[in-house]
N, C-alpha and C. Protein backbone atom coordinates (compact mmCIF):
# COMPACT_ATOMS: atom_id res chain seq x y z
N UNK A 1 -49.42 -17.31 27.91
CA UNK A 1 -50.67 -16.90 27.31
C UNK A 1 -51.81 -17.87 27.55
N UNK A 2 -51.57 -19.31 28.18
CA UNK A 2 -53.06 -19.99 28.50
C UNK A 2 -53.30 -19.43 29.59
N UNK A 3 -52.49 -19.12 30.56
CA UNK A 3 -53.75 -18.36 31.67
C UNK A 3 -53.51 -16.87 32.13
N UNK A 4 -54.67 -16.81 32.75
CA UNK A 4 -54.53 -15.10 32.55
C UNK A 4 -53.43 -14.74 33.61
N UNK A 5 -52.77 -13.08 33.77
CA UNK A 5 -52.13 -13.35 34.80
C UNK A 5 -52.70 -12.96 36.21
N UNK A 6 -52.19 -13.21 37.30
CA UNK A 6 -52.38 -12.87 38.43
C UNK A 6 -51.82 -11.55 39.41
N UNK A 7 -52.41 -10.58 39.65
CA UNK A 7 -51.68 -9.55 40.63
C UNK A 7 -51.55 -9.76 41.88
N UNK A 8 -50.63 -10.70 42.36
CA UNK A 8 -50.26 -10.79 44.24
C UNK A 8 -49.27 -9.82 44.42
N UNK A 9 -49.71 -9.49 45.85
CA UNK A 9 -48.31 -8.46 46.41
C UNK A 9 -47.53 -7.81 45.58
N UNK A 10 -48.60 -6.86 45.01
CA UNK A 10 -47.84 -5.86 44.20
C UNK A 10 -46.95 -6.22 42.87
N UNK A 11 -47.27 -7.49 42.64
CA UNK A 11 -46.77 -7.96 41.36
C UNK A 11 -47.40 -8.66 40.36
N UNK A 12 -47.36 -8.64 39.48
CA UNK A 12 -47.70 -9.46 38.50
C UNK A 12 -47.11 -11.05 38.11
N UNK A 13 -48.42 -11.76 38.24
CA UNK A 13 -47.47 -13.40 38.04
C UNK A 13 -48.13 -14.23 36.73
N UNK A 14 -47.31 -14.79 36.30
CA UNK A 14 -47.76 -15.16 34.88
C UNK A 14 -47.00 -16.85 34.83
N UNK A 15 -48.04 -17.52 34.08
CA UNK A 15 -47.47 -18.94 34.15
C UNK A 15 -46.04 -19.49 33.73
N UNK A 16 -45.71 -19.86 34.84
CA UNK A 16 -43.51 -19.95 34.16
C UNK A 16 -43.65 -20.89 33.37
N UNK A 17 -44.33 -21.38 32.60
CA UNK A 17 -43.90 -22.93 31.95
C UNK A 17 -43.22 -21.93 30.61
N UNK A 18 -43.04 -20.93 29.98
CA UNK A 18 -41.94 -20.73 28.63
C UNK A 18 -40.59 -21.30 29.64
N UNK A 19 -40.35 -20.38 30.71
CA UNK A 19 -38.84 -20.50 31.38
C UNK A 19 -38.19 -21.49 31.65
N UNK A 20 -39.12 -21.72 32.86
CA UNK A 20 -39.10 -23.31 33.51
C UNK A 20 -40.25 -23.96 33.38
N UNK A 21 -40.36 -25.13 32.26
CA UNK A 21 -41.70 -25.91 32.19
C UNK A 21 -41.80 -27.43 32.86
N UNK A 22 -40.92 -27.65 33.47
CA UNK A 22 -40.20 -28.37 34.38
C UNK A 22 -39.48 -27.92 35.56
N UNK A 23 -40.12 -27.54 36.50
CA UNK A 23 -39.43 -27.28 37.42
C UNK A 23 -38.48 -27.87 38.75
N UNK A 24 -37.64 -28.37 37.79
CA UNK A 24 -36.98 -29.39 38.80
C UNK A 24 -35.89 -28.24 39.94
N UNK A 25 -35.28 -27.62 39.22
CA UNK A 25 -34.54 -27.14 40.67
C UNK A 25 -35.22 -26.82 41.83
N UNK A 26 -36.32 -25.67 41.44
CA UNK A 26 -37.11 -25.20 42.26
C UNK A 26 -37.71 -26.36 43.30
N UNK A 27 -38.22 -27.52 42.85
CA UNK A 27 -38.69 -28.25 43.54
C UNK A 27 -37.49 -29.16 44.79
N UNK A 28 -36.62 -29.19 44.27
CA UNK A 28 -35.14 -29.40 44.94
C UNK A 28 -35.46 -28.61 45.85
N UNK A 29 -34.70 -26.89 45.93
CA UNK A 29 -34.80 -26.30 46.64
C UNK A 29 -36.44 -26.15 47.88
N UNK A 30 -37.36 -26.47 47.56
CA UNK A 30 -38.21 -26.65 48.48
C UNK A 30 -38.14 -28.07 49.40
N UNK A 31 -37.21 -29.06 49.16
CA UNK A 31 -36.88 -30.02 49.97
C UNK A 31 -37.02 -31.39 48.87
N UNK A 32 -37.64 -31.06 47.99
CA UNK A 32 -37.93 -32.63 47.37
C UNK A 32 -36.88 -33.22 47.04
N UNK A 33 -37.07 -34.94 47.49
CA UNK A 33 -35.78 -35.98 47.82
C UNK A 33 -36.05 -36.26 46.49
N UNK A 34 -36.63 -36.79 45.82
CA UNK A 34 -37.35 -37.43 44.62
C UNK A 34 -38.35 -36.43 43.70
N UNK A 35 -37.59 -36.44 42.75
CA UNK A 35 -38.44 -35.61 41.97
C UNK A 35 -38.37 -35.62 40.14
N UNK A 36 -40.21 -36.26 40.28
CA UNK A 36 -40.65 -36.44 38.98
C UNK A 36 -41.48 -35.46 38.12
N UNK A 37 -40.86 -35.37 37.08
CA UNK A 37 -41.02 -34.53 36.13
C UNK A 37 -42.36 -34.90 35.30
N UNK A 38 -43.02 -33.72 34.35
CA UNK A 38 -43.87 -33.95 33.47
C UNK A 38 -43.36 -33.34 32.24
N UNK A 39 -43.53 -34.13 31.60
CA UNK A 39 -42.46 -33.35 30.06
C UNK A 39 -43.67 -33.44 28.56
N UNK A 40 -44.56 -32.32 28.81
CA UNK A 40 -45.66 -32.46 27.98
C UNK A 40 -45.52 -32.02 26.14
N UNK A 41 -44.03 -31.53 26.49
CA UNK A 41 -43.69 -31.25 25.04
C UNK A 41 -42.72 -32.43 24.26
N UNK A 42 -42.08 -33.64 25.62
CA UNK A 42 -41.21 -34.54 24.80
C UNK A 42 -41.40 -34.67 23.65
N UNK A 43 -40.15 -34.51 23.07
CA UNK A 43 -40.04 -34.94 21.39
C UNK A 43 -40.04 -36.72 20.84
N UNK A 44 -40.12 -37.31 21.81
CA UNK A 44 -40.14 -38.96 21.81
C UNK A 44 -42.02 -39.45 21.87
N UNK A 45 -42.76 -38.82 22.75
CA UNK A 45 -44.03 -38.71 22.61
C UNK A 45 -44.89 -38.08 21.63
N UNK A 46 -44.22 -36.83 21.17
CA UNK A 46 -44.78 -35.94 19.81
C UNK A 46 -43.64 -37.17 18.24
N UNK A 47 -42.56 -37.69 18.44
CA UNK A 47 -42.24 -39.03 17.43
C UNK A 47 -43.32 -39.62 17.38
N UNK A 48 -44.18 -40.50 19.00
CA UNK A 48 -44.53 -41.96 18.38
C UNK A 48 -46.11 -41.07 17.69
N UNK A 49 -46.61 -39.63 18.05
CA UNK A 49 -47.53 -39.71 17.05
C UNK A 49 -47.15 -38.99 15.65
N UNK A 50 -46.02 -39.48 15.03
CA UNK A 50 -46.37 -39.14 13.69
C UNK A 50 -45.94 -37.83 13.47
N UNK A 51 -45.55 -36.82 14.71
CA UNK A 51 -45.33 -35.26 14.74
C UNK A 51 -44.80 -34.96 13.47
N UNK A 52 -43.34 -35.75 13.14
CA UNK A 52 -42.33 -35.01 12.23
C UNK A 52 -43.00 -35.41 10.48
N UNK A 53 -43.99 -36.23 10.91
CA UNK A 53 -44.56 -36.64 9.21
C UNK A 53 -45.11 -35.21 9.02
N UNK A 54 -45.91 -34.57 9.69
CA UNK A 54 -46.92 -33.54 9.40
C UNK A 54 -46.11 -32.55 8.95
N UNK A 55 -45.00 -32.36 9.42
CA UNK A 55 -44.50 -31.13 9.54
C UNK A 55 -43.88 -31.26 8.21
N UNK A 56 -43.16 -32.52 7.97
CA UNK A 56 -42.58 -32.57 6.43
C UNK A 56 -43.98 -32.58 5.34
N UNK A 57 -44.98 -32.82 6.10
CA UNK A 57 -45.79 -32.90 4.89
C UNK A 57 -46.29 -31.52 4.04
N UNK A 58 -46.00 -30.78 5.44
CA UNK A 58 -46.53 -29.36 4.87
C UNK A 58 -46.03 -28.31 4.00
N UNK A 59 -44.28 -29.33 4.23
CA UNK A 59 -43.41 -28.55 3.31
C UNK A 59 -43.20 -29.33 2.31
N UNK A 60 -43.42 -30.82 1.90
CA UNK A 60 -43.45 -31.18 1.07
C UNK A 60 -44.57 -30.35 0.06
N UNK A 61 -45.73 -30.15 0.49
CA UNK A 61 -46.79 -28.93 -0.14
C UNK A 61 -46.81 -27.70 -1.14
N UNK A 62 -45.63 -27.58 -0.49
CA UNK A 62 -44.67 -26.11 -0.79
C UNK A 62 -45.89 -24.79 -0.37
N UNK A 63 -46.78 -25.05 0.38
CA UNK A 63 -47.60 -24.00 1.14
C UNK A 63 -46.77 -23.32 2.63
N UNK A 64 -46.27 -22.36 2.10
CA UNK A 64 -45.68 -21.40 2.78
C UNK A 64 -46.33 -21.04 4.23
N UNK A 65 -45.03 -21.18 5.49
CA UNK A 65 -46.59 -21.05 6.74
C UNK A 65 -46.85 -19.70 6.78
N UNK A 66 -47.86 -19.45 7.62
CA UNK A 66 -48.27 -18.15 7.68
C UNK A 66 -47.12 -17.53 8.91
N UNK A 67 -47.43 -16.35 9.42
CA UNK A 67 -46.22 -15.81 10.16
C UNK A 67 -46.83 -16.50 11.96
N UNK A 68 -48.30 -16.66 11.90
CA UNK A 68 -48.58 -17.40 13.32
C UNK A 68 -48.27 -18.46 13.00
N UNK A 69 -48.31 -19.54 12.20
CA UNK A 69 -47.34 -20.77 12.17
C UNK A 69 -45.68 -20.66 12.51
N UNK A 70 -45.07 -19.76 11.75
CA UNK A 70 -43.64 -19.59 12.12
C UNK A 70 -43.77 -19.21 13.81
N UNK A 71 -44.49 -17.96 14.34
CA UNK A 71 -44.04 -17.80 15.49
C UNK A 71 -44.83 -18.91 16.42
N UNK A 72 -45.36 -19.57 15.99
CA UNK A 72 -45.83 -20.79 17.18
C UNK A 72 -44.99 -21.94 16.88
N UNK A 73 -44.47 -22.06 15.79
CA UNK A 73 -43.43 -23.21 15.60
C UNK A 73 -41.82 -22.60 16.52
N UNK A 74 -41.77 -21.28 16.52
CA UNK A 74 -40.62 -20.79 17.16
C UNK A 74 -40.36 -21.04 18.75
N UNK A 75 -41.41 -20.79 19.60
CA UNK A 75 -42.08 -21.18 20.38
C UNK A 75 -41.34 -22.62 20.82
N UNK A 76 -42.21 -23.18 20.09
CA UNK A 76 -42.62 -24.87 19.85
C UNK A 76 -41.00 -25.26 20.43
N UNK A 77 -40.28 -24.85 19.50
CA UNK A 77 -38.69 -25.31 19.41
C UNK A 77 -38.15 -24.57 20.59
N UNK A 78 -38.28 -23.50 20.85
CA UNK A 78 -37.28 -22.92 22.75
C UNK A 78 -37.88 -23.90 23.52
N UNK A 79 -39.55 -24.10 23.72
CA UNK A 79 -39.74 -24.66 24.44
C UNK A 79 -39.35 -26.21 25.12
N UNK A 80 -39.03 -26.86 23.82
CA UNK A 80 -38.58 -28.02 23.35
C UNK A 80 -37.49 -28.13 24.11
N UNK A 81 -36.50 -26.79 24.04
CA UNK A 81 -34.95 -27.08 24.14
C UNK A 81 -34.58 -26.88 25.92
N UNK A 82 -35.99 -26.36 26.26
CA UNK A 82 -35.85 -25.47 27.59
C UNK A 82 -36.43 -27.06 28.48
N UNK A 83 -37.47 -27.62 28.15
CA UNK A 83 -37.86 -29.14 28.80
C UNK A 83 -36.82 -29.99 28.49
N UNK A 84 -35.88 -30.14 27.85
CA UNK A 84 -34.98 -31.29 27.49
C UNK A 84 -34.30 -31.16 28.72
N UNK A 85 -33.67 -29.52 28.75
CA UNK A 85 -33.24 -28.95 30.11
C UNK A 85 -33.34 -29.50 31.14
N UNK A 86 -34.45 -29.00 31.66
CA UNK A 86 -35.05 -29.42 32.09
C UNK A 86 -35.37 -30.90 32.89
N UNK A 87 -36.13 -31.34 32.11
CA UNK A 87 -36.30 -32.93 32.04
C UNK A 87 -35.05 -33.90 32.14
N UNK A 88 -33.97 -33.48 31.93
CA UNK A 88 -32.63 -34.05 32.03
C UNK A 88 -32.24 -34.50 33.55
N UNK A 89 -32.97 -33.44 34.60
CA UNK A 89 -32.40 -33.28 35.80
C UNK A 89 -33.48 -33.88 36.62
N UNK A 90 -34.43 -34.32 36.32
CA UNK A 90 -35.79 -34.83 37.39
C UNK A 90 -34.97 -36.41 37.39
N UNK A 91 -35.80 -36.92 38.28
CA UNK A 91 -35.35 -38.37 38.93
C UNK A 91 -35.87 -39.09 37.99
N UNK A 92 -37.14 -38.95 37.39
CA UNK A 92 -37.95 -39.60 36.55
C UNK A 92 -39.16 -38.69 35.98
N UNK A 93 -38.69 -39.11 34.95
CA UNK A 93 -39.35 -37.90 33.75
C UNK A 93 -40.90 -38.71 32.88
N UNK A 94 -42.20 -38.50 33.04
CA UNK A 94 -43.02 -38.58 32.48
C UNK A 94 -43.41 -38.21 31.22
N UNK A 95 -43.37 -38.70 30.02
CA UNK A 95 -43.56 -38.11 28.80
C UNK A 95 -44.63 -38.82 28.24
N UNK A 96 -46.68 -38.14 28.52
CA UNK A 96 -47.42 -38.63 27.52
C UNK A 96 -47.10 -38.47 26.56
N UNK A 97 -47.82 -39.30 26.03
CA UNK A 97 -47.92 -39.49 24.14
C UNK A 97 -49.12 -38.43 23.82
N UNK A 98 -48.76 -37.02 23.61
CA UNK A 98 -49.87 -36.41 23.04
C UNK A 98 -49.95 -35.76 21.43
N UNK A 99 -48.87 -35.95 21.04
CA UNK A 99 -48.72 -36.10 19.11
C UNK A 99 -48.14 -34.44 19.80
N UNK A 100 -48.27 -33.79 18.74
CA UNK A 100 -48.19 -31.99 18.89
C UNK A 100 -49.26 -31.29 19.32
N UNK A 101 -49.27 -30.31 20.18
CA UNK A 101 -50.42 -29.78 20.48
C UNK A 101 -50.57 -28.23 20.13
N UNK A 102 -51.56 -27.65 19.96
CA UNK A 102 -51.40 -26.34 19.86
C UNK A 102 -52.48 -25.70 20.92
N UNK A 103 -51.94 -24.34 21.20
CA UNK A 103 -52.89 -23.56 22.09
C UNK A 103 -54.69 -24.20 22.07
N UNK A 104 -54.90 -24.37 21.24
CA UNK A 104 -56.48 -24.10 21.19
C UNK A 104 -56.51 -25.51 21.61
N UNK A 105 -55.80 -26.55 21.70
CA UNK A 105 -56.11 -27.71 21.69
C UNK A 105 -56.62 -28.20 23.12
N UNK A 106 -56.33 -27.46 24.23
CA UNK A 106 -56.37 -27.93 25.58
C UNK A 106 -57.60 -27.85 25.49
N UNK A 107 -58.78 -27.20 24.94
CA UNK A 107 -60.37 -26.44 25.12
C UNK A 107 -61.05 -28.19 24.81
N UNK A 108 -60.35 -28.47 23.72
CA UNK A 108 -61.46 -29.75 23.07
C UNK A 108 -60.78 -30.96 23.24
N UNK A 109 -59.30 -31.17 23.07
CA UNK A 109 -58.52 -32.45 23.42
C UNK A 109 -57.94 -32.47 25.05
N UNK A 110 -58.86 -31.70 25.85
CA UNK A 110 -58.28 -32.19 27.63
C UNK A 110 -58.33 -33.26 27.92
N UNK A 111 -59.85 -34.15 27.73
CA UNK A 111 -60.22 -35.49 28.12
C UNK A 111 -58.62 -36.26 27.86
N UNK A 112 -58.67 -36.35 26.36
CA UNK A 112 -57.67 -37.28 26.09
C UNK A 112 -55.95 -36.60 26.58
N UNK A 113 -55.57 -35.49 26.70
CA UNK A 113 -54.67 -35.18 27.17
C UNK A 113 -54.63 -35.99 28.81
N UNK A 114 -55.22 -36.02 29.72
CA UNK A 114 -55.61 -36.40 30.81
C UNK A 114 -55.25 -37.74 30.90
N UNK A 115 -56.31 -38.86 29.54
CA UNK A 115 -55.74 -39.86 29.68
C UNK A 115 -54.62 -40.22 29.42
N UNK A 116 -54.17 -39.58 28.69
CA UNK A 116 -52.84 -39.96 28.01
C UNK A 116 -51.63 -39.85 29.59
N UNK A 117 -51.68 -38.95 29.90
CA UNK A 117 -50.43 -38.48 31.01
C UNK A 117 -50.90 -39.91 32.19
N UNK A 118 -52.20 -40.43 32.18
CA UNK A 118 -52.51 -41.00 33.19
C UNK A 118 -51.60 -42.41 32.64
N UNK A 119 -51.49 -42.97 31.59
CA UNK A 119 -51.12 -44.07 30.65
C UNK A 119 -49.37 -43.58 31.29
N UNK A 120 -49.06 -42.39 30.87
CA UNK A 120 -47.63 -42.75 30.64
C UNK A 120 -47.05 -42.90 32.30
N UNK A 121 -48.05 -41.89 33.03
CA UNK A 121 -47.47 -42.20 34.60
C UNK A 121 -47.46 -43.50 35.20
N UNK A 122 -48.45 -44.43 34.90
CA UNK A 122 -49.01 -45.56 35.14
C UNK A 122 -47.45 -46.93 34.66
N UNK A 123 -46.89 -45.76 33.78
CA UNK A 123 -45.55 -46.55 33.23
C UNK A 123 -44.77 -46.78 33.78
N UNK A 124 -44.10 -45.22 34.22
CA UNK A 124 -43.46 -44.94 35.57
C UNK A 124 -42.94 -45.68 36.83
N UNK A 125 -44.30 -46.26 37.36
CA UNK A 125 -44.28 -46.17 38.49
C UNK A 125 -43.48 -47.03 38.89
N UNK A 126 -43.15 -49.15 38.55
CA UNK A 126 -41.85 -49.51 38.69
C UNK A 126 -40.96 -48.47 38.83
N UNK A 127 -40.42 -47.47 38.15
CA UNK A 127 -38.91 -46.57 38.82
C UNK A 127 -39.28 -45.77 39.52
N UNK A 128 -40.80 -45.84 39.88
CA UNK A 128 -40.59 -44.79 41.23
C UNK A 128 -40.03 -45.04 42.27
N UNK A 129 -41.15 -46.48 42.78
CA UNK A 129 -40.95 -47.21 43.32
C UNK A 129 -39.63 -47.80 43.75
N UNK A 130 -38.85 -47.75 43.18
CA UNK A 130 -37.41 -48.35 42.86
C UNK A 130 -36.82 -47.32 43.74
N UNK A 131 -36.72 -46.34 43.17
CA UNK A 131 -36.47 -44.58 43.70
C UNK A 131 -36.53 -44.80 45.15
N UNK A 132 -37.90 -45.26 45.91
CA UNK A 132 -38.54 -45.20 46.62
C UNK A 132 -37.66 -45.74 47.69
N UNK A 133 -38.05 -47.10 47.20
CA UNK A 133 -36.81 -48.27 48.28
C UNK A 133 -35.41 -48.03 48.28
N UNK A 134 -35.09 -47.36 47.49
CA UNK A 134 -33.50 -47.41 47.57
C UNK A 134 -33.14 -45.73 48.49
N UNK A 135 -34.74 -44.91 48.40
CA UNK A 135 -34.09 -43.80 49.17
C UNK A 135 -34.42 -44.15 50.72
């Protein structure tokens, strides 16, 4: 649902990141020797900001979510389970620190989404490198 879809060759194409939001096999199969992942939902990056306080806080509240909270939290969690997947199998896995994000958030928090992935790749790069020389 962030982007619209596309009609090529008689088909309809729509962004795979629910399925594969990590596409490591695929990228295998096109030849890649080395292959680094982006894992924008890690649950270790949504930890260091604080993610799981909010979420207890809301139920500490006892304010009941609405049914678009449940189905975007439902979401939230396949997606979660489908990048772990995922992310398990890349050579080296990138995980900004972007707290939790929600749909609307890409419109006004891009800048800092941007920096953030730039910070955690910048981390990386010793084991790329490593990767690199030893392939």
């Amino acid at each position: 649902g962030m982007f619209p879809a596309a009609f090529l060759r008689g088909r309809w194409l729509t962004d795979g990141g629910l399925v594969d939001p990590i596409p490591v096999d695929t990228v295998r199969r096109m030849g890649g020797d080395i292959v680094v992942g982006v894992d924008l939902l890690s649950l270790s990056g949504r930890a260091r900001q604080g993610a799981k306080k909010r979420v207890a806080s809301t139920t500490a509240t006892g304010r009941v979510p609405s049914l678009v909270d449940m189905l975007w939290r439902s979401m939230e969690i396949m997606q979660e389970q489908v990048s772990i997947r995922s992310a398990s199998s890349a050579d080296v896995t990138i995980e900004p620190d972007l707290g939790r994000v929600l749909w609307k958030d890409f419109s006004r928090r891009g800048r800092k989404f941007i920096a953030g992935g730039e910070r955690a790749a910048r981390e990386k790069v010793p084991e790329v490198k490593r990767l690199l020389r030893r392939g």
